[in-house]
PDB file of N, CA and C in Angstrom:
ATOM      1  N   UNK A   1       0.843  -1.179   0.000  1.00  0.00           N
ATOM      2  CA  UNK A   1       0.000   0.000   0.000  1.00  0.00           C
ATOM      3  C   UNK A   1       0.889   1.243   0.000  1.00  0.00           C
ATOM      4  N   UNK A   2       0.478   1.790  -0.181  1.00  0.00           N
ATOM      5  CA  UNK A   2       1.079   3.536  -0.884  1.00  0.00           C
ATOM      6  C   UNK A   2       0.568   4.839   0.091  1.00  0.00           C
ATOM      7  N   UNK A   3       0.910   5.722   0.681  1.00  0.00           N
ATOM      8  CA  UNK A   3       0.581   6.354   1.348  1.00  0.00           C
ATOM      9  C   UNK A   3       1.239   7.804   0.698  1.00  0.00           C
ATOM     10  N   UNK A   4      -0.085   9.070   0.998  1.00  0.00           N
ATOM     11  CA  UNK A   4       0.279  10.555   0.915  1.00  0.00           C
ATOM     12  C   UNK A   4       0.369  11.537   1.845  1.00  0.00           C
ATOM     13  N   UNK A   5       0.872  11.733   2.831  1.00  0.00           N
ATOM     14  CA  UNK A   5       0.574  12.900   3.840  1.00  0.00           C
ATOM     15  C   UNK A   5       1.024  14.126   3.566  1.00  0.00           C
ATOM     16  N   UNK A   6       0.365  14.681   3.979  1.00  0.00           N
ATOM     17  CA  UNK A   6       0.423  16.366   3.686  1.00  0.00           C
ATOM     18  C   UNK A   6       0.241  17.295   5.164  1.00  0.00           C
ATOM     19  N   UNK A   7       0.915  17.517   5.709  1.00  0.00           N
ATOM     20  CA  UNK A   7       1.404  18.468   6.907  1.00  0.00           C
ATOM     21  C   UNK A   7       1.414  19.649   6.888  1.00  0.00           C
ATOM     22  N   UNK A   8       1.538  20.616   7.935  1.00  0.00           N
ATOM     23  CA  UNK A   8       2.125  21.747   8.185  1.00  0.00           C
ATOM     24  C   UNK A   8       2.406  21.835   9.634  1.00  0.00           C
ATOM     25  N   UNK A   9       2.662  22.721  10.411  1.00  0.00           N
ATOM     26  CA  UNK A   9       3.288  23.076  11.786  1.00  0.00           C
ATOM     27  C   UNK A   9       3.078  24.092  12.141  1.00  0.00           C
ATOM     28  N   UNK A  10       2.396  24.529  13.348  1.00  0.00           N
ATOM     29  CA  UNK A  10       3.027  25.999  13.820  1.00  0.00           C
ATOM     30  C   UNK A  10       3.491  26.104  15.241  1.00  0.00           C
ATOM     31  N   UNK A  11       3.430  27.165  15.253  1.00  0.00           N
ATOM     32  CA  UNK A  11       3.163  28.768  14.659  1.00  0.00           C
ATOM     33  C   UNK A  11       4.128  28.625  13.769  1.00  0.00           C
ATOM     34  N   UNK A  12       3.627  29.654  12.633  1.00  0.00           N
ATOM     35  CA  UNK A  12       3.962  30.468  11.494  1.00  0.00           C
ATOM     36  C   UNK A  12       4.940  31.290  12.095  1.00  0.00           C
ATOM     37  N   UNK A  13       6.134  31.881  11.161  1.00  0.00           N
ATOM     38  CA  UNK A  13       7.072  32.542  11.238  1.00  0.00           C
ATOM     39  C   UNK A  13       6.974  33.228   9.894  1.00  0.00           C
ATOM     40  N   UNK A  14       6.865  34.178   9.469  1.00  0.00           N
ATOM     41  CA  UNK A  14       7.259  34.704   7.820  1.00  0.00           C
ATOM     42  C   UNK A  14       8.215  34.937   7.689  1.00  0.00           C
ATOM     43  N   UNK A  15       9.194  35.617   8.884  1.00  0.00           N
ATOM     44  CA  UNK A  15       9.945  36.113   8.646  1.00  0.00           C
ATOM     45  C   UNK A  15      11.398  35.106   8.624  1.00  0.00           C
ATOM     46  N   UNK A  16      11.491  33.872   9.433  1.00  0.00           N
ATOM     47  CA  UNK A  16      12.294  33.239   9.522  1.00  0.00           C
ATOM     48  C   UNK A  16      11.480  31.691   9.503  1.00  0.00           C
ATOM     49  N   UNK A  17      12.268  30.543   9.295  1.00  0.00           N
ATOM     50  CA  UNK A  17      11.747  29.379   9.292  1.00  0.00           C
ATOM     51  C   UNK A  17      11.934  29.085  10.973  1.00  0.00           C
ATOM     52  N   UNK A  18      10.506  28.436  11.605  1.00  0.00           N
ATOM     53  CA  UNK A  18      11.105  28.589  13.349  1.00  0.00           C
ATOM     54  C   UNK A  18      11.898  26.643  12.923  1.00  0.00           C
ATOM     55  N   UNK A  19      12.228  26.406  14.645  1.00  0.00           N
ATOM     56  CA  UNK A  19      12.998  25.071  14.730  1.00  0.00           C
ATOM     57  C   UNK A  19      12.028  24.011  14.205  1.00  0.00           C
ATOM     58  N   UNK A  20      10.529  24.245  14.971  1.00  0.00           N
ATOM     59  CA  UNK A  20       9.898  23.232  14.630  1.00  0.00           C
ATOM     60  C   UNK A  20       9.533  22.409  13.197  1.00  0.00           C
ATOM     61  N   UNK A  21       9.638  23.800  12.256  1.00  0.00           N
ATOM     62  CA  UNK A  21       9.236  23.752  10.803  1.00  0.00           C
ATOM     63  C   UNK A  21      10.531  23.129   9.987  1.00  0.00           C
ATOM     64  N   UNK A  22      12.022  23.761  10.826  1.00  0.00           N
ATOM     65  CA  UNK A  22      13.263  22.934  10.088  1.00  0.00           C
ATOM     66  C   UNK A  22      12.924  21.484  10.584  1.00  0.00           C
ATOM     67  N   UNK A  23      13.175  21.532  11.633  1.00  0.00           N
ATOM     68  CA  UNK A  23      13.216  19.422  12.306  1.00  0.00           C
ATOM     69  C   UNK A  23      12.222  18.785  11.033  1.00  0.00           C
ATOM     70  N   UNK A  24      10.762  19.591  11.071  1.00  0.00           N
ATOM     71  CA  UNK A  24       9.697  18.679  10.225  1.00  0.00           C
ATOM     72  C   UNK A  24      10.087  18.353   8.963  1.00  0.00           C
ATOM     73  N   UNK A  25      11.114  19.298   8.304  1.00  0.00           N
ATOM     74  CA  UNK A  25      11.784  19.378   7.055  1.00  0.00           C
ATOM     75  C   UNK A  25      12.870  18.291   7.152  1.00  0.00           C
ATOM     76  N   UNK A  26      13.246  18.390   7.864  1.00  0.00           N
ATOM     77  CA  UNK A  26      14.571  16.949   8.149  1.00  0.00           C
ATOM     78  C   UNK A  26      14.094  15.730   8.556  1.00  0.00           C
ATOM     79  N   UNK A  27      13.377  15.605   8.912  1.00  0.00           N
ATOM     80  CA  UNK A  27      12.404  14.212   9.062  1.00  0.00           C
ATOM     81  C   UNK A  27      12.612  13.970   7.738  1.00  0.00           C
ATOM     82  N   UNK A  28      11.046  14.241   7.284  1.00  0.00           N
ATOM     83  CA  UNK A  28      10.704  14.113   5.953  1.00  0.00           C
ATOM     84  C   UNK A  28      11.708  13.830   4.924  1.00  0.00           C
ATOM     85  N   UNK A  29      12.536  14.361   4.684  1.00  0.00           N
ATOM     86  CA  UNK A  29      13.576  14.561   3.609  1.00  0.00           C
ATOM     87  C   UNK A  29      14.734  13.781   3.885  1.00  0.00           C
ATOM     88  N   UNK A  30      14.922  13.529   4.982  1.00  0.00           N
ATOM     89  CA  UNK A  30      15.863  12.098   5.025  1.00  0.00           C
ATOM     90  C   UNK A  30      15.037  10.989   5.144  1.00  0.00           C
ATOM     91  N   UNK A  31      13.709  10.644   5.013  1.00  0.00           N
ATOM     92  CA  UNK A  31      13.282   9.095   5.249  1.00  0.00           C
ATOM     93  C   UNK A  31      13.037   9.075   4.187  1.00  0.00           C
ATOM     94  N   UNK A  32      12.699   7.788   3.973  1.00  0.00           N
ATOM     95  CA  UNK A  32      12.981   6.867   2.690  1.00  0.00           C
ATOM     96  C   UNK A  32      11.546   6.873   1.850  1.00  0.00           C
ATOM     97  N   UNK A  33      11.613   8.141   1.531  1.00  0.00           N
ATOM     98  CA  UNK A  33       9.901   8.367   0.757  1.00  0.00           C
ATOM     99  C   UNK A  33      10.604   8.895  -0.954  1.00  0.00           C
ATOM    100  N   UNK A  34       9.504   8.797  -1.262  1.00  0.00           N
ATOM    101  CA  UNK A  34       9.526   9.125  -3.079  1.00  0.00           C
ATOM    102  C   UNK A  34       8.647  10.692  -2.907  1.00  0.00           C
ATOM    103  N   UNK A  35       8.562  11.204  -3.582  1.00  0.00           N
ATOM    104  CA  UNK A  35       7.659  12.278  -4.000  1.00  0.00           C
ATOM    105  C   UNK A  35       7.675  13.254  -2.715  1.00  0.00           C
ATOM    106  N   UNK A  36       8.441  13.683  -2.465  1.00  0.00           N
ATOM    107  CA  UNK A  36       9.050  15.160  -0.931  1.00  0.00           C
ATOM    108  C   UNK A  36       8.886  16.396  -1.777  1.00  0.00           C
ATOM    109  N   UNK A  37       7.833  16.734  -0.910  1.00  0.00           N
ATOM    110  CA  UNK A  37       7.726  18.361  -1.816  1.00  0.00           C
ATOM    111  C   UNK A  37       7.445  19.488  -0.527  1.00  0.00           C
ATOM    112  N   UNK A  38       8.671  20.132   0.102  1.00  0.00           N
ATOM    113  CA  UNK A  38       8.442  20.866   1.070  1.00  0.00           C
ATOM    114  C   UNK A  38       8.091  22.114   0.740  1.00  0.00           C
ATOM    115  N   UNK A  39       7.338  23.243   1.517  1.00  0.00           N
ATOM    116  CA  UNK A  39       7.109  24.808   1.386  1.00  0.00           C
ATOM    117  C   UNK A  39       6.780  25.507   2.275  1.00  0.00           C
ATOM    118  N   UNK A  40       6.493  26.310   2.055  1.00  0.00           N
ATOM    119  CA  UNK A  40       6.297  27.596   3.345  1.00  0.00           C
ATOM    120  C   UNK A  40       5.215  27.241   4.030  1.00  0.00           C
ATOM    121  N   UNK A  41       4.102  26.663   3.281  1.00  0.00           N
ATOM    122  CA  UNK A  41       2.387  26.718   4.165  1.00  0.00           C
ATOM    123  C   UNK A  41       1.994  25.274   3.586  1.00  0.00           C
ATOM    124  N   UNK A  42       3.233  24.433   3.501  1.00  0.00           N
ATOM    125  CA  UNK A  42       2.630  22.802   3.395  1.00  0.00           C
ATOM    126  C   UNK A  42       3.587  22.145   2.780  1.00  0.00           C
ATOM    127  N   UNK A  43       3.707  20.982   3.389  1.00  0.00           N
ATOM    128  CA  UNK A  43       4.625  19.799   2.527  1.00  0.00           C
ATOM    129  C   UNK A  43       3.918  18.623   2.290  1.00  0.00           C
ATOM    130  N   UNK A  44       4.040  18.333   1.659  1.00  0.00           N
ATOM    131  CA  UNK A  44       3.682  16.612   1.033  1.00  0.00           C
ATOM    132  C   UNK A  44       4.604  15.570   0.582  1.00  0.00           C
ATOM    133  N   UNK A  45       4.553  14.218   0.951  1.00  0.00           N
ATOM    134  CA  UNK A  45       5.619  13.493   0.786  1.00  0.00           C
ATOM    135  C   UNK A  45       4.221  11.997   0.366  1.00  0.00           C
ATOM    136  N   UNK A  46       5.541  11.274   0.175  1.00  0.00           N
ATOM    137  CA  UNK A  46       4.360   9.938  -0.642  1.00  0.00           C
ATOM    138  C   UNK A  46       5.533   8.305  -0.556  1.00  0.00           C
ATOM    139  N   UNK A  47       5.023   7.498   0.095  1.00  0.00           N
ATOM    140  CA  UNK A  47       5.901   6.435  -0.008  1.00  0.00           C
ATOM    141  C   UNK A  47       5.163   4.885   0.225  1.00  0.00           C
ATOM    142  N   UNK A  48       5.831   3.848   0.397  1.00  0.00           N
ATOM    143  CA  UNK A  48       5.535   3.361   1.288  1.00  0.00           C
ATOM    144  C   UNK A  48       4.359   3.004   2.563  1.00  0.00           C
ATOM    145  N   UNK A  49       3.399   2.704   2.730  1.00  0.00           N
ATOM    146  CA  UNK A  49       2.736   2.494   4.065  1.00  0.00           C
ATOM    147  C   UNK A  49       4.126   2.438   5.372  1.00  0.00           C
ATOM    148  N   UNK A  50       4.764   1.346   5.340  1.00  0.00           N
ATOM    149  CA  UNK A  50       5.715   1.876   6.545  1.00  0.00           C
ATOM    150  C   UNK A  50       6.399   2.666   6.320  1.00  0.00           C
ATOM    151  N   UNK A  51       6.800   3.186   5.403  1.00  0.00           N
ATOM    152  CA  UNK A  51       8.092   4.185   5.494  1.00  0.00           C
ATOM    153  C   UNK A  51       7.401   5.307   5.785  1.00  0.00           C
ATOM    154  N   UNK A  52       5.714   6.246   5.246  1.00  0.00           N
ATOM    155  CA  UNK A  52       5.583   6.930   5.780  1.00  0.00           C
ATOM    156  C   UNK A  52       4.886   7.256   6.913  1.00  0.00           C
ATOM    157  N   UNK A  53       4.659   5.694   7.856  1.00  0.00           N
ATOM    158  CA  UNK A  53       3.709   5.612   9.323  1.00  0.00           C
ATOM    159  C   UNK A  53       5.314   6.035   9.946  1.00  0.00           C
ATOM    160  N   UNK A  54       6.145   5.364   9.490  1.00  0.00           N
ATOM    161  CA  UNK A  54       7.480   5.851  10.122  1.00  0.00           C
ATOM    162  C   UNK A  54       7.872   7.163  10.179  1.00  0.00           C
ATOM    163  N   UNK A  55       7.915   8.056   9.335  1.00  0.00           N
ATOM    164  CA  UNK A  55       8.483   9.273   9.073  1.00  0.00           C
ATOM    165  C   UNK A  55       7.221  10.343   9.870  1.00  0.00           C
ATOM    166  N   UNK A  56       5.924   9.828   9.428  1.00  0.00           N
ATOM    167  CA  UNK A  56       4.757  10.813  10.698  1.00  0.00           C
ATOM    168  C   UNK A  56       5.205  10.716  12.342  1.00  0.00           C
ATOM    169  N   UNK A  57       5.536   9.191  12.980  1.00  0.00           N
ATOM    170  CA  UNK A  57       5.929   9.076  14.529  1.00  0.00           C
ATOM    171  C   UNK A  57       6.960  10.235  14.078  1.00  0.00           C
ATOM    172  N   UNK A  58       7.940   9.934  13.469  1.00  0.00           N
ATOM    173  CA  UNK A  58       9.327  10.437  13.632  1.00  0.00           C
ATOM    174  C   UNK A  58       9.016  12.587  13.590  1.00  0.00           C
ATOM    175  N   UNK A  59       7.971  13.043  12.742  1.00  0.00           N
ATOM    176  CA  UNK A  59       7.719  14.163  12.705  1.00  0.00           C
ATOM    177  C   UNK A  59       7.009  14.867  13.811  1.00  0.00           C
ATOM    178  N   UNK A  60       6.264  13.748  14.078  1.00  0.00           N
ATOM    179  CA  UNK A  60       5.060  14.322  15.321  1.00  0.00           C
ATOM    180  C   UNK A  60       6.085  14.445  16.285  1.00  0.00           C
ATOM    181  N   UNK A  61       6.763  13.290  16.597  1.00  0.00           N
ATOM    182  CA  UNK A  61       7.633  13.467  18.236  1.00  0.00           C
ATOM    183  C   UNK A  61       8.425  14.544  17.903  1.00  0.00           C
ATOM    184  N   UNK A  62       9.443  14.785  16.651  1.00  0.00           N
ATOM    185  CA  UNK A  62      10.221  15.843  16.966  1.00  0.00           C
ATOM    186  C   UNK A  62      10.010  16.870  16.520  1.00  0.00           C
ATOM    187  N   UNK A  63       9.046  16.994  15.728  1.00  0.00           N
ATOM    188  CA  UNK A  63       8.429  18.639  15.942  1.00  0.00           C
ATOM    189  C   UNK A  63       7.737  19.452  17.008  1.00  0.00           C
ATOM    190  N   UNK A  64       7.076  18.227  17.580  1.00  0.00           N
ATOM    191  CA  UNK A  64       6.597  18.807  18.910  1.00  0.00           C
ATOM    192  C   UNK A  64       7.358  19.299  20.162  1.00  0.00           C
ATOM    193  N   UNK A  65       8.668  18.394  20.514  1.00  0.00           N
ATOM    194  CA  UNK A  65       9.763  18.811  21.015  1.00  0.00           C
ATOM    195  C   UNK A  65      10.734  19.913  20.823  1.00  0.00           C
ATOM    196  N   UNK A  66      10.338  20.492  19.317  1.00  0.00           N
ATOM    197  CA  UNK A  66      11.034  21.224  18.482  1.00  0.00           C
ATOM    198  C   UNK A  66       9.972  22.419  19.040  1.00  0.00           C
ATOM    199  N   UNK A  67       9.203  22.689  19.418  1.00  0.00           N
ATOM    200  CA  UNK A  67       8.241  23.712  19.636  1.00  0.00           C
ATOM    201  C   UNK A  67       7.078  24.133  19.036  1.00  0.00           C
ATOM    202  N   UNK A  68       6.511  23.158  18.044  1.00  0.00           N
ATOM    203  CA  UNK A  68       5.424  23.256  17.495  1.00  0.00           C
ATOM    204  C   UNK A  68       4.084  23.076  18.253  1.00  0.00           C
ATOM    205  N   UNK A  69       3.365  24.027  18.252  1.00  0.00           N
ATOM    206  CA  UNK A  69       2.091  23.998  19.194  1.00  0.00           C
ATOM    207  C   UNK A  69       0.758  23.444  18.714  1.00  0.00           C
ATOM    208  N   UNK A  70       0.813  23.003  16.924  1.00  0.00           N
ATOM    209  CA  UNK A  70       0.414  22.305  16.654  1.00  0.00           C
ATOM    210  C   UNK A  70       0.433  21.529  15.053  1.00  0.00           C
ATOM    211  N   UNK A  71       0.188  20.643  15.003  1.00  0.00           N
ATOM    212  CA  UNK A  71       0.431  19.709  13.924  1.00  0.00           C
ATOM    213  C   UNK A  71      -0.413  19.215  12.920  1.00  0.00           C
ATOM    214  N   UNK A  72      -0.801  20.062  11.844  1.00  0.00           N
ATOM    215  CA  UNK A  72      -1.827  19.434  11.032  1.00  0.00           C
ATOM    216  C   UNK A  72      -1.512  18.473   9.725  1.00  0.00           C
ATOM    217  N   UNK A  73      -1.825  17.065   9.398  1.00  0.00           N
ATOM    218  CA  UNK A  73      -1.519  16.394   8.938  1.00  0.00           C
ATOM    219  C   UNK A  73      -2.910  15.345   8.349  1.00  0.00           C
ATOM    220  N   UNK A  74      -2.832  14.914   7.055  1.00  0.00           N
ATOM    221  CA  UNK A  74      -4.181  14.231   6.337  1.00  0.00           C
ATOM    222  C   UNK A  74      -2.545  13.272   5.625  1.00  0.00           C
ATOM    223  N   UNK A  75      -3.264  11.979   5.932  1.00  0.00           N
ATOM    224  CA  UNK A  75      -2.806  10.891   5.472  1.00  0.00           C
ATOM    225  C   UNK A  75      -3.681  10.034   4.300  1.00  0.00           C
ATOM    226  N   UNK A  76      -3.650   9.890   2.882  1.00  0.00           N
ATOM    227  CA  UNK A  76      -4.333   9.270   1.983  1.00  0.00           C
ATOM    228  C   UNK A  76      -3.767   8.161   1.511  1.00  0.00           C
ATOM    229  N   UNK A  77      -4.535   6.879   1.133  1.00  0.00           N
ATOM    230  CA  UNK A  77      -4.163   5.898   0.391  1.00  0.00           C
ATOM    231  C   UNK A  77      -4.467   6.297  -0.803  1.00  0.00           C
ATOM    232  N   UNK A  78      -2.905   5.674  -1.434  1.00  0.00           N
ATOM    233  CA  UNK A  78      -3.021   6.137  -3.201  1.00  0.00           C
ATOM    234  C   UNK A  78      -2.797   4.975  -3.959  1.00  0.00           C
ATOM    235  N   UNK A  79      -3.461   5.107  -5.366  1.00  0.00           N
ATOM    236  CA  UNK A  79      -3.380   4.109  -5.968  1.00  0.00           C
ATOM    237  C   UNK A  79      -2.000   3.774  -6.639  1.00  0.00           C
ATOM    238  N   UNK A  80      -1.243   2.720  -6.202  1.00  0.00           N
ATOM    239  CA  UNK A  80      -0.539   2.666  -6.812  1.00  0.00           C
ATOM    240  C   UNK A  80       0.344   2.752  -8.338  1.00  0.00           C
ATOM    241  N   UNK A  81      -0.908   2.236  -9.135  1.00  0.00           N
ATOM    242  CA  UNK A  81      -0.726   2.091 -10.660  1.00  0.00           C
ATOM    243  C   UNK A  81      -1.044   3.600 -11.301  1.00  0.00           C
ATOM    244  N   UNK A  82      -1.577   4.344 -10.541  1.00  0.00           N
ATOM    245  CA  UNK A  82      -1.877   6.250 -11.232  1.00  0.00           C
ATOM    246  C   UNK A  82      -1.375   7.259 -10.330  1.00  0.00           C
ATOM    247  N   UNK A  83      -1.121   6.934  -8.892  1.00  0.00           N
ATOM    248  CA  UNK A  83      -0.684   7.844  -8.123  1.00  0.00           C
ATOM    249  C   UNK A  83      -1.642   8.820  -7.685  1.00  0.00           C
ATOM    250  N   UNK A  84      -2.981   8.422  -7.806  1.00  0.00           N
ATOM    251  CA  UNK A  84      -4.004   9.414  -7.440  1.00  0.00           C
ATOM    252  C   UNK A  84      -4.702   8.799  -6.537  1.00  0.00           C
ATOM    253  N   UNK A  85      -5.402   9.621  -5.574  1.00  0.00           N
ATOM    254  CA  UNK A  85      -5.883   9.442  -4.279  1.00  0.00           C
ATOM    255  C   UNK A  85      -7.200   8.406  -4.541  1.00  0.00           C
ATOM    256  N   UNK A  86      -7.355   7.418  -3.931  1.00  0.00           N
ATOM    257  CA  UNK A  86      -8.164   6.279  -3.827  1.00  0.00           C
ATOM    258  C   UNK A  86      -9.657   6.849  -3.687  1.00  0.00           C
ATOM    259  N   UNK A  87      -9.510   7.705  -2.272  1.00  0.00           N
ATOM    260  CA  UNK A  87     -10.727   8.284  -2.129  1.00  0.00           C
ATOM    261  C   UNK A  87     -10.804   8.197  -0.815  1.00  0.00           C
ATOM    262  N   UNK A  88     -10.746   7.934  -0.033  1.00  0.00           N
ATOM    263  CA  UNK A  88     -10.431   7.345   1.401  1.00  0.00           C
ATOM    264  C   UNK A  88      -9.098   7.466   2.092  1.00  0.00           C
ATOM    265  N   UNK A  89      -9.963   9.202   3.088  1.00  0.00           N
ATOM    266  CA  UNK A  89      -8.072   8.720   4.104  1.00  0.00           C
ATOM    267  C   UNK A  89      -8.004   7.886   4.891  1.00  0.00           C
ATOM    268  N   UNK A  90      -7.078   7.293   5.412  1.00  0.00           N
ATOM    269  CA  UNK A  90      -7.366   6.136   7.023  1.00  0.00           C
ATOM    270  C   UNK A  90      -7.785   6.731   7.950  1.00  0.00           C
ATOM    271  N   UNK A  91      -8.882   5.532   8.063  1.00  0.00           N
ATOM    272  CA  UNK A  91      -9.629   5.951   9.126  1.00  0.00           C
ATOM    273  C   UNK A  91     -10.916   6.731   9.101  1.00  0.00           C
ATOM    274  N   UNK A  92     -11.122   6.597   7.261  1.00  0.00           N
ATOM    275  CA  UNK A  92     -12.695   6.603   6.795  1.00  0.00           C
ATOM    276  C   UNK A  92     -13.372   6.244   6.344  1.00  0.00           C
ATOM    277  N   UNK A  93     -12.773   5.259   5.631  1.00  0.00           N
ATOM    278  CA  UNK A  93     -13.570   4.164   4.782  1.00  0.00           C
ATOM    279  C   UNK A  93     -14.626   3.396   5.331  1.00  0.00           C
ATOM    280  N   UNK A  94     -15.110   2.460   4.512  1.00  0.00           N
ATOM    281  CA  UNK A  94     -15.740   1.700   4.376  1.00  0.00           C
ATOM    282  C   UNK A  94     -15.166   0.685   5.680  1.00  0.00           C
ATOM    283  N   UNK A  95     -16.173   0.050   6.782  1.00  0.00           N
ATOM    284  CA  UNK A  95     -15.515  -0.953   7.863  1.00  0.00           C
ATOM    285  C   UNK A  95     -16.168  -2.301   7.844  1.00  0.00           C
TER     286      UNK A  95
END
């Protein structure tokens, strides 16, 4: 299975990137995902089912430690063979 999450962090900084928003950037971008697309007001990354249940623990714990007060994140199953969203994030489907 194939997984998409799409994040952000705050508080917002415009003027500088704060710690919490670098750490979330270094997670992401060193684990072992395909498709890393970081930015100012959202990143998205795409891999794996474990590689990216791995890289969310690994973001949540150290961004939060990093000083982020809060963490918004949507996780989608994607189809493998088109790369487009199934239709269903976890934890809404059909049971």
């Amino acid at each position: 299975m194939r997984l998409r999450v799409e994040f952000t962090t705050e508080p917002f900084d415009l003027d500088e990137a704060p710690a919490h928003a670098v750490v979330a950037r270094e997670v992401i971008q060193s684990a072992q995902l395909d498709a890393v697309d970081v930015g100012p007001f959202g990143n998205t990354a795409e891999g794996g089912a474990d590689a990216v249940l791995t890289a969310v623990d690994a973001l949540l714990r150290r961004s939060l430690a990093a000083g982020a007060t809060r963490v918004s994140l949507q996780v989608n199953v994607i189809d493998e063979a088109i790369g487009d969203t199934v239709g269903k994030a976890i934890g809404e489907g059909e049971k």
